[in-house]
N, C-alpha and C. Protein backbone atom coordinates (compact mmCIF):
# COMPACT_ATOMS: atom_id res chain seq x y z
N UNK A 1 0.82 -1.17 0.00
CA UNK A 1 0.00 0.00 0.00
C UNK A 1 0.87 1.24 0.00
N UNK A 2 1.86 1.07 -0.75
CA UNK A 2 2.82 2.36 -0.63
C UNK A 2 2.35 3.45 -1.46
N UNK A 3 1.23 3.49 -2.05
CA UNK A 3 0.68 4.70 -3.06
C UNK A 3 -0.34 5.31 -2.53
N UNK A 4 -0.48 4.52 -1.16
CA UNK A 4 -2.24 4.95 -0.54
C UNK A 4 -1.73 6.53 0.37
N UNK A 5 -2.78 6.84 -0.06
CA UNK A 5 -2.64 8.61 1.04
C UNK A 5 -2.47 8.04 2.85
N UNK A 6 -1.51 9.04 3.39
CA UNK A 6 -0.98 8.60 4.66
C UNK A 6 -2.60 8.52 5.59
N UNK A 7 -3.18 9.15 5.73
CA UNK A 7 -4.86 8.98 6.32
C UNK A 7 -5.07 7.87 5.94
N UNK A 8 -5.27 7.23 5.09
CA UNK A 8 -5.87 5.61 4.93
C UNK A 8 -5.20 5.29 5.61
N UNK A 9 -4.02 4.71 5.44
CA UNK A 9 -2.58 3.95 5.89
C UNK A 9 -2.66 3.86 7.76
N UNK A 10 -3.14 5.29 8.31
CA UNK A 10 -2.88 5.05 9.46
C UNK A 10 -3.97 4.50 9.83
N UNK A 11 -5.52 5.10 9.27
CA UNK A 11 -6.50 5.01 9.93
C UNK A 11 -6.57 2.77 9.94
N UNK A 12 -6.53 2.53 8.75
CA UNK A 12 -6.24 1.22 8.79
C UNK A 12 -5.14 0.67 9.78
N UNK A 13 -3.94 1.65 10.19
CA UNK A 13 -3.20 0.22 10.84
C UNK A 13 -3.85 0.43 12.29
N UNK A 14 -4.70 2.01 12.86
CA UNK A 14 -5.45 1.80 13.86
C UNK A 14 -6.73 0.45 13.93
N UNK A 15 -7.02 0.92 13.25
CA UNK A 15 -8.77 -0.32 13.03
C UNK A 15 -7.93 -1.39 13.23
N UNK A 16 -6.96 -1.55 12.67
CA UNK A 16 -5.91 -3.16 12.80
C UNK A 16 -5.59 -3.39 13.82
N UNK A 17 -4.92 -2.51 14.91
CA UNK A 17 -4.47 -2.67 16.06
C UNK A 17 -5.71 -2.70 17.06
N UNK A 18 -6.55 -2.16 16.73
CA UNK A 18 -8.00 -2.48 18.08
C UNK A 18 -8.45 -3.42 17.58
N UNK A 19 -8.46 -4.15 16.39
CA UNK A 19 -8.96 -5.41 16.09
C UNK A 19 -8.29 -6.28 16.95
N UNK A 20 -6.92 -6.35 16.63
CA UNK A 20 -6.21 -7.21 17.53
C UNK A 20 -6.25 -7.40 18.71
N UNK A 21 -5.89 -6.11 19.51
CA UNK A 21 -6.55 -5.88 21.02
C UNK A 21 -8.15 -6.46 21.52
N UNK A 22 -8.81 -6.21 20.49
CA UNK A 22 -10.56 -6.94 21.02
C UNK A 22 -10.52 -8.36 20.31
N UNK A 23 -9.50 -8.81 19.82
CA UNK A 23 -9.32 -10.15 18.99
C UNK A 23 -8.91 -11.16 20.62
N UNK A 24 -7.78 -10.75 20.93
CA UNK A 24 -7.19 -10.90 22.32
C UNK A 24 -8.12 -10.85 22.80
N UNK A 25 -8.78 -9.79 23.39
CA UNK A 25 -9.74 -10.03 24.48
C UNK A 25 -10.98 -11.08 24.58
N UNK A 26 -11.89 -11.22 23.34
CA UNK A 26 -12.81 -12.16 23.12
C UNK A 26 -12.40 -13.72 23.27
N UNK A 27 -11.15 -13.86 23.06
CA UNK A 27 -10.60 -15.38 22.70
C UNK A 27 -9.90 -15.59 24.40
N UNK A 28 -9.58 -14.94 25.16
CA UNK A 28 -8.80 -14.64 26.41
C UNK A 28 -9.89 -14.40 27.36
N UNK A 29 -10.96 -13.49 27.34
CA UNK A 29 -11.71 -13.31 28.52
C UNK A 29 -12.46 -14.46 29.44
N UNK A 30 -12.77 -15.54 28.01
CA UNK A 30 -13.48 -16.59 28.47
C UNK A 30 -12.29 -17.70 29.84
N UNK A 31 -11.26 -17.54 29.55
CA UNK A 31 -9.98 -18.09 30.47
C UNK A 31 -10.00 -17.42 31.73
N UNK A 32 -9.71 -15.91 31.51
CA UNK A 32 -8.95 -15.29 32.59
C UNK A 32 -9.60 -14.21 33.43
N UNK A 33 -11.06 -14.41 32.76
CA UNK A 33 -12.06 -13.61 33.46
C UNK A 33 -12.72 -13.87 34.67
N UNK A 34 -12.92 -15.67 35.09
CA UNK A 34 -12.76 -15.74 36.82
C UNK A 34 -12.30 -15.70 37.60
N UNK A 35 -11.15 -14.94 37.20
CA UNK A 35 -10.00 -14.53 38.23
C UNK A 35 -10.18 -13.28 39.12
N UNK A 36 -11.04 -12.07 38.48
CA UNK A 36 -11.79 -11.05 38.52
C UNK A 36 -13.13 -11.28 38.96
N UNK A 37 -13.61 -12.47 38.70
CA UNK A 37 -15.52 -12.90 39.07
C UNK A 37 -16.33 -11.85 37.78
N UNK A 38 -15.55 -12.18 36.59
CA UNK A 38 -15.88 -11.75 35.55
C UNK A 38 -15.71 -12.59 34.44
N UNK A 39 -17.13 -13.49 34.67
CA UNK A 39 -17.26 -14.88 33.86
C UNK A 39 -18.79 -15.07 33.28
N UNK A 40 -18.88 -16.14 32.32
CA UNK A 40 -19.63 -16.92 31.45
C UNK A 40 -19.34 -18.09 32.48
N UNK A 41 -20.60 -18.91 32.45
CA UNK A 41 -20.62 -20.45 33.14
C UNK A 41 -20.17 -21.27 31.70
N UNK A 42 -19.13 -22.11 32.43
CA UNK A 42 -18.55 -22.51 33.41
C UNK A 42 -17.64 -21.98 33.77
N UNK A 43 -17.61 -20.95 34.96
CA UNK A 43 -16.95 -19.73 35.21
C UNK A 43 -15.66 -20.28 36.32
N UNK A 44 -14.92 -21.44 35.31
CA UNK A 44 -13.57 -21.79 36.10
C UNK A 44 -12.57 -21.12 34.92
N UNK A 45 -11.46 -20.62 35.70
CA UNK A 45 -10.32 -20.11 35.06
C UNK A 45 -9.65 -21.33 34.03
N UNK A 46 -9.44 -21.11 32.90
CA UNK A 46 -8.54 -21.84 31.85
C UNK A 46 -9.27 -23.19 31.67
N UNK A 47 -10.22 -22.96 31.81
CA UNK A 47 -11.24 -24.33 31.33
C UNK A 47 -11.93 -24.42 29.71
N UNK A 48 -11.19 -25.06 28.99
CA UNK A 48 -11.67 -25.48 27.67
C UNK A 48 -12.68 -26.38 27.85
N UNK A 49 -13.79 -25.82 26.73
CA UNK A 49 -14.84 -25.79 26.08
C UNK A 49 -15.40 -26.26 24.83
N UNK A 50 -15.66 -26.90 24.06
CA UNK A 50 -15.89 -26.65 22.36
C UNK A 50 -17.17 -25.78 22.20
N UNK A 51 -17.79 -25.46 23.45
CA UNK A 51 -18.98 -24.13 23.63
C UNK A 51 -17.76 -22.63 23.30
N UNK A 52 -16.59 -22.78 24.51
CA UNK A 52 -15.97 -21.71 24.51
C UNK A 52 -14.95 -21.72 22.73
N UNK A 53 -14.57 -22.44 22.49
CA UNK A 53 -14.04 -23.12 20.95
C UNK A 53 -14.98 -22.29 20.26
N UNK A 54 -16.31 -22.58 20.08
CA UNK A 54 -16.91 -22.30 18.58
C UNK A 54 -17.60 -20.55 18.87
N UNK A 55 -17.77 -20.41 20.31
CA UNK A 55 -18.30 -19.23 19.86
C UNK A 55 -17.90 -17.83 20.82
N UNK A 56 -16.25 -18.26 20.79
CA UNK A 56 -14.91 -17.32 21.63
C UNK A 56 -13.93 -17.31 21.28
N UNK A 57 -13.38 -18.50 20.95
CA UNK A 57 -12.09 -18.99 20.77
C UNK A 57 -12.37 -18.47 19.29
N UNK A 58 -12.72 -19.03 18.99
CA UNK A 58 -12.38 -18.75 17.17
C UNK A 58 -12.83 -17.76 16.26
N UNK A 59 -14.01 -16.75 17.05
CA UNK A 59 -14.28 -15.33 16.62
C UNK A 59 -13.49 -14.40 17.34
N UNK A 60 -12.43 -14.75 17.88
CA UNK A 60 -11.44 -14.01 18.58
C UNK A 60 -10.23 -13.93 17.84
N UNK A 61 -10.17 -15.46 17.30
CA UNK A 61 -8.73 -15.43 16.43
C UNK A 61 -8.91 -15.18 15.09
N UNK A 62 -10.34 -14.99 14.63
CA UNK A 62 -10.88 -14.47 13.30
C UNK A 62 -10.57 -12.78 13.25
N UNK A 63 -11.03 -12.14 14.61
CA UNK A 63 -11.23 -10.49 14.58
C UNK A 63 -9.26 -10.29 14.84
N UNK A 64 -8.15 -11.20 15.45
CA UNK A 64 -6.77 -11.21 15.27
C UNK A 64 -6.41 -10.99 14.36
N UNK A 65 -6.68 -12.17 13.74
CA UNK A 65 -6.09 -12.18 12.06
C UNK A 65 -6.44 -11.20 10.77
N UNK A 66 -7.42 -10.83 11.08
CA UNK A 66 -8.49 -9.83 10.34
C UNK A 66 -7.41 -8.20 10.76
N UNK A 67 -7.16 -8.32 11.92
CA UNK A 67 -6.61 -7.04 12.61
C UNK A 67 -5.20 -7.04 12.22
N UNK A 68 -4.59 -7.97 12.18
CA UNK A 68 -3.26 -8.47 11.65
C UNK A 68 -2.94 -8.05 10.29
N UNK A 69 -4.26 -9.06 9.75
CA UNK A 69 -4.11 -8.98 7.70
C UNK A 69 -4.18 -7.17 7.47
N UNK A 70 -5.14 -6.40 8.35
CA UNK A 70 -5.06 -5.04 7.92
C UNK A 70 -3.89 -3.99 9.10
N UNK A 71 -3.10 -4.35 9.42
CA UNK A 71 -2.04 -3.63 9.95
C UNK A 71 -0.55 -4.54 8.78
N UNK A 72 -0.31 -5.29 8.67
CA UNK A 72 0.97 -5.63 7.49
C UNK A 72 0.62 -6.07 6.27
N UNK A 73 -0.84 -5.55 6.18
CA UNK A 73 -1.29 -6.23 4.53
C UNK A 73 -0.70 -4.53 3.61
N UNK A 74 -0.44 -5.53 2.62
CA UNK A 74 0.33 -4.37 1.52
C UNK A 74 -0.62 -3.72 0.25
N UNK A 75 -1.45 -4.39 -0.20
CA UNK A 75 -2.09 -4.59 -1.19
C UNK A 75 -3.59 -4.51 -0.83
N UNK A 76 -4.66 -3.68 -1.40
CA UNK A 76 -6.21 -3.46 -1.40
C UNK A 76 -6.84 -4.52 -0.91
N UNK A 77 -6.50 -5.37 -2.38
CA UNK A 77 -7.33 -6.81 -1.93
C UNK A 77 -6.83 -7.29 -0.62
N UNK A 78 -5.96 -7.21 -0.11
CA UNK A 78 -5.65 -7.87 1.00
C UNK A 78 -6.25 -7.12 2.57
N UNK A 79 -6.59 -5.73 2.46
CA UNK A 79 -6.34 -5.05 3.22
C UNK A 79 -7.99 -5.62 3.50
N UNK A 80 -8.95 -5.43 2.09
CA UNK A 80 -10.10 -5.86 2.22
C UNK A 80 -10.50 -6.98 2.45
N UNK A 81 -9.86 -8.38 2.29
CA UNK A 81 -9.95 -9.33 2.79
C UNK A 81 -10.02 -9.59 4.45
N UNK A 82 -9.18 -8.94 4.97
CA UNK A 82 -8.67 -8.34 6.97
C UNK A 82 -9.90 -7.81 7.14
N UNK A 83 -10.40 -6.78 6.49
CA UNK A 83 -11.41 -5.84 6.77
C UNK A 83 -12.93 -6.88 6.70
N UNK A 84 -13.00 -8.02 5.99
CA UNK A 84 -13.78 -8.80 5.61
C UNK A 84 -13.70 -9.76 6.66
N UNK A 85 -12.95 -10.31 6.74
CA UNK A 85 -12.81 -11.51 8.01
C UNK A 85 -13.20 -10.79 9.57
N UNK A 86 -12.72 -9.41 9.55
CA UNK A 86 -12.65 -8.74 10.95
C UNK A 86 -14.36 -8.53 11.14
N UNK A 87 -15.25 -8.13 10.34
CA UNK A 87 -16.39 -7.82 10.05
C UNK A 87 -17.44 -9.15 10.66
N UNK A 88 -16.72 -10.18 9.63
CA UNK A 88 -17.98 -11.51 10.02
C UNK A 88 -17.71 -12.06 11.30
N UNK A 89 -15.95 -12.03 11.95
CA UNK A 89 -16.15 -12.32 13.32
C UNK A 89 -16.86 -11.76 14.06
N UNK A 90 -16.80 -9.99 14.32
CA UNK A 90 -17.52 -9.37 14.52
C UNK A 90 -19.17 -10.21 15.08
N UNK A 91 -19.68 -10.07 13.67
CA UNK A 91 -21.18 -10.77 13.25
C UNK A 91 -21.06 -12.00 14.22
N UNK A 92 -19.88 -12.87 14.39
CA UNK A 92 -19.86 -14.59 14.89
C UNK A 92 -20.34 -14.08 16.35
N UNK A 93 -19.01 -13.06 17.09
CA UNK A 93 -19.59 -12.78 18.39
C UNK A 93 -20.55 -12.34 18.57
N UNK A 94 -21.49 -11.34 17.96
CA UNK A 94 -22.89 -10.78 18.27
C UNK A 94 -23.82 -11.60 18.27
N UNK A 95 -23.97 -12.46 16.50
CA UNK A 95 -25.15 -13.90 16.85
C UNK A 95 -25.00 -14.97 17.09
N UNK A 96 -23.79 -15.22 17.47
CA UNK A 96 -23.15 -16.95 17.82
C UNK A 96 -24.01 -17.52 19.16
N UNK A 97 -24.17 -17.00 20.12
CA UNK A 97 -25.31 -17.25 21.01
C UNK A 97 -26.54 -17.31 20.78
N UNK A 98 -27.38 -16.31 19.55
CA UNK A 98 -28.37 -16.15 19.15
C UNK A 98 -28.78 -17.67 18.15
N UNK A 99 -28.15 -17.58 17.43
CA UNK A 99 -27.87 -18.94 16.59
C UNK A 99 -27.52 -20.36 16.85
N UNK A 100 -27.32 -20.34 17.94
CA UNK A 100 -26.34 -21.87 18.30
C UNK A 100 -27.26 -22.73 18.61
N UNK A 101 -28.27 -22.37 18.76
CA UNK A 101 -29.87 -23.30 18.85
C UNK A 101 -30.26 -24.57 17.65
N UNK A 102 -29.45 -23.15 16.35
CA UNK A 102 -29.79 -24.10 14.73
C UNK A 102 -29.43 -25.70 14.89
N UNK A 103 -27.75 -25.29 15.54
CA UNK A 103 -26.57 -26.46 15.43
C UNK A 103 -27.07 -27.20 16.57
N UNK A 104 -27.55 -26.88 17.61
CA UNK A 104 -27.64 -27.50 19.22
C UNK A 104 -28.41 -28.34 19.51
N UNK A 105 -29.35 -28.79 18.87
CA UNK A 105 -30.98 -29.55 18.93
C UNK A 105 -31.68 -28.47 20.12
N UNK A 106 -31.93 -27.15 19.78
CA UNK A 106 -32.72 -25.92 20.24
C UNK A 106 -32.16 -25.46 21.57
N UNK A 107 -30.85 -26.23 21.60
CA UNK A 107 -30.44 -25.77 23.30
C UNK A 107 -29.58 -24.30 22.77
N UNK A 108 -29.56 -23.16 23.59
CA UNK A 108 -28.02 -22.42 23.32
C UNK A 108 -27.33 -22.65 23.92
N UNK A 109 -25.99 -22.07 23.21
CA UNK A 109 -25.24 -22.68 23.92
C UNK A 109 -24.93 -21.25 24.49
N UNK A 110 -23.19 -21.24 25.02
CA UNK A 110 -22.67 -19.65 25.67
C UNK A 110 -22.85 -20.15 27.12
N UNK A 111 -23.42 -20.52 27.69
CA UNK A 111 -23.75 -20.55 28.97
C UNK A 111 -24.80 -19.40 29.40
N UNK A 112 -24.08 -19.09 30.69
CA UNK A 112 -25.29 -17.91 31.22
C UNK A 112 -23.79 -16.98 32.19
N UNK A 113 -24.53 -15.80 31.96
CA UNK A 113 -23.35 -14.71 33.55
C UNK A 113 -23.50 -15.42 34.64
N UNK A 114 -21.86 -14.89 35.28
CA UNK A 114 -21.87 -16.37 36.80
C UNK A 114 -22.09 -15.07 37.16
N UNK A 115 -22.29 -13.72 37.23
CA UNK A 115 -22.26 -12.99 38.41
C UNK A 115 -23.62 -12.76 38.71
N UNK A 116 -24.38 -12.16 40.29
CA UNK A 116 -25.36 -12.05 41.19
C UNK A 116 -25.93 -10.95 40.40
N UNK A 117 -25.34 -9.92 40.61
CA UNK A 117 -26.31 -8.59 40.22
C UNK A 117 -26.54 -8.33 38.81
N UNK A 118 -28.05 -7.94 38.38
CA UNK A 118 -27.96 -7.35 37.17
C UNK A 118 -27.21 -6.93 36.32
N UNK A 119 -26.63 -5.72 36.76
CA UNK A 119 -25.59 -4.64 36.51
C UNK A 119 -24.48 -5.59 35.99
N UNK A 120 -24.10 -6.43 36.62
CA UNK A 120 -22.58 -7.27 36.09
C UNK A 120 -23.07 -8.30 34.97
N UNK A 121 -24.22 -9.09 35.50
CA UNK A 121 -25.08 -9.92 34.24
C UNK A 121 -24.81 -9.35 32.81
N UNK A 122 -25.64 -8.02 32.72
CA UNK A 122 -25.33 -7.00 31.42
C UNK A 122 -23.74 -6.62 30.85
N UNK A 123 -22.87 -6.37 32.11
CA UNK A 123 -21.67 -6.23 31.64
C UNK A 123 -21.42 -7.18 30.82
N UNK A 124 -21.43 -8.75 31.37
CA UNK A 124 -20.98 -9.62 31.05
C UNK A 124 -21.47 -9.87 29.81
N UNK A 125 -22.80 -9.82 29.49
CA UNK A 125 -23.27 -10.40 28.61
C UNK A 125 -22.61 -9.12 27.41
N UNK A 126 -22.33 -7.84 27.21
CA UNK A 126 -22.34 -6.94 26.83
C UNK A 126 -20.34 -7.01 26.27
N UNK A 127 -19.67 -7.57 27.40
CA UNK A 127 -18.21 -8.02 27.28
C UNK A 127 -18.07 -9.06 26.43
N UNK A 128 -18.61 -9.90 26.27
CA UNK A 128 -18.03 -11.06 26.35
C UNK A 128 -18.69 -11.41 24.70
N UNK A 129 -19.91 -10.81 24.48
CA UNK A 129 -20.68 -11.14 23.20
C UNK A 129 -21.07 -9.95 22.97
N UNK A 130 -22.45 -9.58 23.15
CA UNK A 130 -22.71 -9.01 22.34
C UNK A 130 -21.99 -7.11 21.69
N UNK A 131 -21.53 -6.22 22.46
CA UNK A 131 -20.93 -5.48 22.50
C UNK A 131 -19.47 -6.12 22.13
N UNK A 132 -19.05 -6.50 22.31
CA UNK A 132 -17.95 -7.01 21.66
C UNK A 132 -18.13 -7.09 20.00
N UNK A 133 -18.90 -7.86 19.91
CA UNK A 133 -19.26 -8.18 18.53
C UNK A 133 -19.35 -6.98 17.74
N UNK A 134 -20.42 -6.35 17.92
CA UNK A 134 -20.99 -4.87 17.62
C UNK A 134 -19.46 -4.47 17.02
N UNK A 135 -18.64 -3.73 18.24
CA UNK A 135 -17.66 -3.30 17.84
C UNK A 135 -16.38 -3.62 16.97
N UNK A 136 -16.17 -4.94 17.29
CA UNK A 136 -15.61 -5.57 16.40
C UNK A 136 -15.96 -5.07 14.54
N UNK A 137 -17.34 -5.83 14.53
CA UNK A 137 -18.06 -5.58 13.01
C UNK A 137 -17.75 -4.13 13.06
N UNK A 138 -18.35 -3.03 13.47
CA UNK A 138 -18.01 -1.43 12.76
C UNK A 138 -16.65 -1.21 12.87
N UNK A 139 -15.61 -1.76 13.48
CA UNK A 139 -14.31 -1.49 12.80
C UNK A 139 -14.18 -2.45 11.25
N UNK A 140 -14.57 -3.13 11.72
CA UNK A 140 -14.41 -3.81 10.41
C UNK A 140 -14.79 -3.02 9.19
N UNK A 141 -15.98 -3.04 9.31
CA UNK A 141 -16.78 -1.89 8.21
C UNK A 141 -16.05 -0.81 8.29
N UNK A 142 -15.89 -0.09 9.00
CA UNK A 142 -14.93 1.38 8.87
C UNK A 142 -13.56 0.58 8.08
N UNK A 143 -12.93 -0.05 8.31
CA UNK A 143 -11.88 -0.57 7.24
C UNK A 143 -12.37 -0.79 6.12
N UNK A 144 -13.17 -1.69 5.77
CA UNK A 144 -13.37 -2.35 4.65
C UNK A 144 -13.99 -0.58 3.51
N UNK A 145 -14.27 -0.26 4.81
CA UNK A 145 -14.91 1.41 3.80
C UNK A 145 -14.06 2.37 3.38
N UNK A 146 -12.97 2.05 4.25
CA UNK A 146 -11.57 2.99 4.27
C UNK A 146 -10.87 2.71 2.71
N UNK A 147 -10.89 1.03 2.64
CA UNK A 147 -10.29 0.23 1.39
C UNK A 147 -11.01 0.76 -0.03
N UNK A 148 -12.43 0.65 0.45
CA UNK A 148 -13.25 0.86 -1.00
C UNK A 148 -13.00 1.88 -1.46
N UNK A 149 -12.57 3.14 -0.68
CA UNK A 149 -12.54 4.80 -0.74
C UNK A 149 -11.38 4.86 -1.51
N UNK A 150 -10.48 3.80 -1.18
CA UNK A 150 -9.13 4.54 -1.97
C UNK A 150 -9.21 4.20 -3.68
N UNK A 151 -8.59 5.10 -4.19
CA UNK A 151 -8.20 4.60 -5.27
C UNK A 151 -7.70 3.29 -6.22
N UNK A 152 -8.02 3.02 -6.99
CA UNK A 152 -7.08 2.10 -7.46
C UNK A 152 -6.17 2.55 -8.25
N UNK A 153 -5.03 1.80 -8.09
CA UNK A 153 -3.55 2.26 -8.35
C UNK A 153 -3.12 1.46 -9.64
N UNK A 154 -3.44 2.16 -11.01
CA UNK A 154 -3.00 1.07 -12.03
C UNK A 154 -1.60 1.26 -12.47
N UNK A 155 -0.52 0.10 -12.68
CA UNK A 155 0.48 0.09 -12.26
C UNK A 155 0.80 0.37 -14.39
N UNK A 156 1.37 1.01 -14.78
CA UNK A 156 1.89 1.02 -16.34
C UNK A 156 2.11 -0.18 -16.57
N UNK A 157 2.22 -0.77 -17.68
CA UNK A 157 2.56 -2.02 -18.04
C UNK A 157 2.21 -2.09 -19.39
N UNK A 158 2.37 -3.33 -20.46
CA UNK A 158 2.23 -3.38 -21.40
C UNK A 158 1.34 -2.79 -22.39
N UNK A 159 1.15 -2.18 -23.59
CA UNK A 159 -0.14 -1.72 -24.06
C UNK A 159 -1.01 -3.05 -24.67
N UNK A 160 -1.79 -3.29 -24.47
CA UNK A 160 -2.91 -4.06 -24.86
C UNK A 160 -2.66 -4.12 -26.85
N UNK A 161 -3.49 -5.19 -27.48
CA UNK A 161 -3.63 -4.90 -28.62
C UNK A 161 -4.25 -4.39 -29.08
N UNK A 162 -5.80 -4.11 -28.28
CA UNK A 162 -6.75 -3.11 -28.95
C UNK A 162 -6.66 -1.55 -28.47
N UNK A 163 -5.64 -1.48 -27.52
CA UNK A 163 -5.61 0.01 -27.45
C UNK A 163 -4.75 0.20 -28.59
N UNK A 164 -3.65 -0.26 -29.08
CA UNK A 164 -2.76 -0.26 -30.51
C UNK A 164 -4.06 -0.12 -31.51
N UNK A 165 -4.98 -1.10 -31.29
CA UNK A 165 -5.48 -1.04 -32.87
C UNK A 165 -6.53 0.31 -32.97
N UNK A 166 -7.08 0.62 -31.83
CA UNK A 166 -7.19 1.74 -31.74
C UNK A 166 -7.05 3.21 -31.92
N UNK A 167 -5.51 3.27 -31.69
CA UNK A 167 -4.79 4.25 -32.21
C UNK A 167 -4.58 4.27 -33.54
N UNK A 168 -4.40 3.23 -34.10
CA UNK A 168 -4.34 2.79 -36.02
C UNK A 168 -5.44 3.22 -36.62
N UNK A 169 -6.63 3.29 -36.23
CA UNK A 169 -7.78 3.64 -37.27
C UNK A 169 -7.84 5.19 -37.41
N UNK A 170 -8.91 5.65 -38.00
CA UNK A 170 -8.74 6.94 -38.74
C UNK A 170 -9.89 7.05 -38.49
N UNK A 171 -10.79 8.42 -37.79
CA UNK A 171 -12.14 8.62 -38.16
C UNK A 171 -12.62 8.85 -39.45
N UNK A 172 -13.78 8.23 -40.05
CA UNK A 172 -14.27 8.42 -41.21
C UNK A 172 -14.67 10.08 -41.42
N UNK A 173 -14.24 10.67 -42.34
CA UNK A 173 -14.49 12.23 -42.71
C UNK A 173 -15.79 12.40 -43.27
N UNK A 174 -16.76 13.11 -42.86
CA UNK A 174 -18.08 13.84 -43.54
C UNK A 174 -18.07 14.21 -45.14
């Protein structure tokens, strides 16, 4: 992306770097969040899941890589691809609880907030999924919008044969 105006360039390797940071956090909170009494049941520290697997673990390392591909991606398509992956994880954390009924025989999965009061219930639920998600997806979209905005950069290269044959003809005279 060495032709892109310095405003794209940064605003992308920001969106990249909070991807990563909330990439980390979604894939990590589910571990290290009963250490704090800031948990999803089964609210034991470093306890694997294929609940915590399909709908933490791996929309965490989706919104990473997504955050990754658009902080050292060089090239549009690539930048939009990051911006694309960062987006649907996004989407995974917001309806992956909503949805998991399809796959589950109608159970959801996610568990439930281990904490007592309302107030932390909402955090939790608000941390861990759905606000997470949310944010995730509009960085995404703010990248992927950042990508569409720029230019495309056509690089000189060979002339074609019909732009040659082009130049060869003659308009017909009145």
């Amino acid at each position: 992306m060495a032709g892109m105006p310095w405003a794209h360039r940064s605003l992308l390797a920001s969106s990249g770097f909070l991807l990563l940071l909330l990439g980390l956090w979604g894939g990590l909170i589910p571990f290290v969040g009963p250490y704090f009494h800031y948990a999803y049941t089964p609210d034991k520290t470093w306890d694997y899941t294929t609940t915590r697997l399909w709908l933490e673990i791996l929309p965490g390392a989706g919104a990473f890589l997504g955050g990754f591909v658009l902080l050292v991606g060089r090239s549009r398509s690539l930048a939009m691809l990051g911006a694309l992956v960062a987006a649907a994880a996004g989407g995974w954390f917001t309806l992956g609880t909503v949805l998991s009924p399809l796959w589950n025989h109608n159970v959801p999965l996610g568990g439930s907030p281990a904490s007592a009061t309302v107030v932390m219930k909402i955090a939790e639920q608000v941390g861990f999924f759905t606000g997470l998600g949310v944010v995730i997806a509009a960085l995404g979209a703010l990248a992927l919008g950042v990508v569409l905005a720029m230019p495309r950069i056509i690089v000189p290269g060979p002339r074609s044969a019909l732009l040659e044959e082009e130049e060869t003809t003659q308009p017909i005279a009145n």
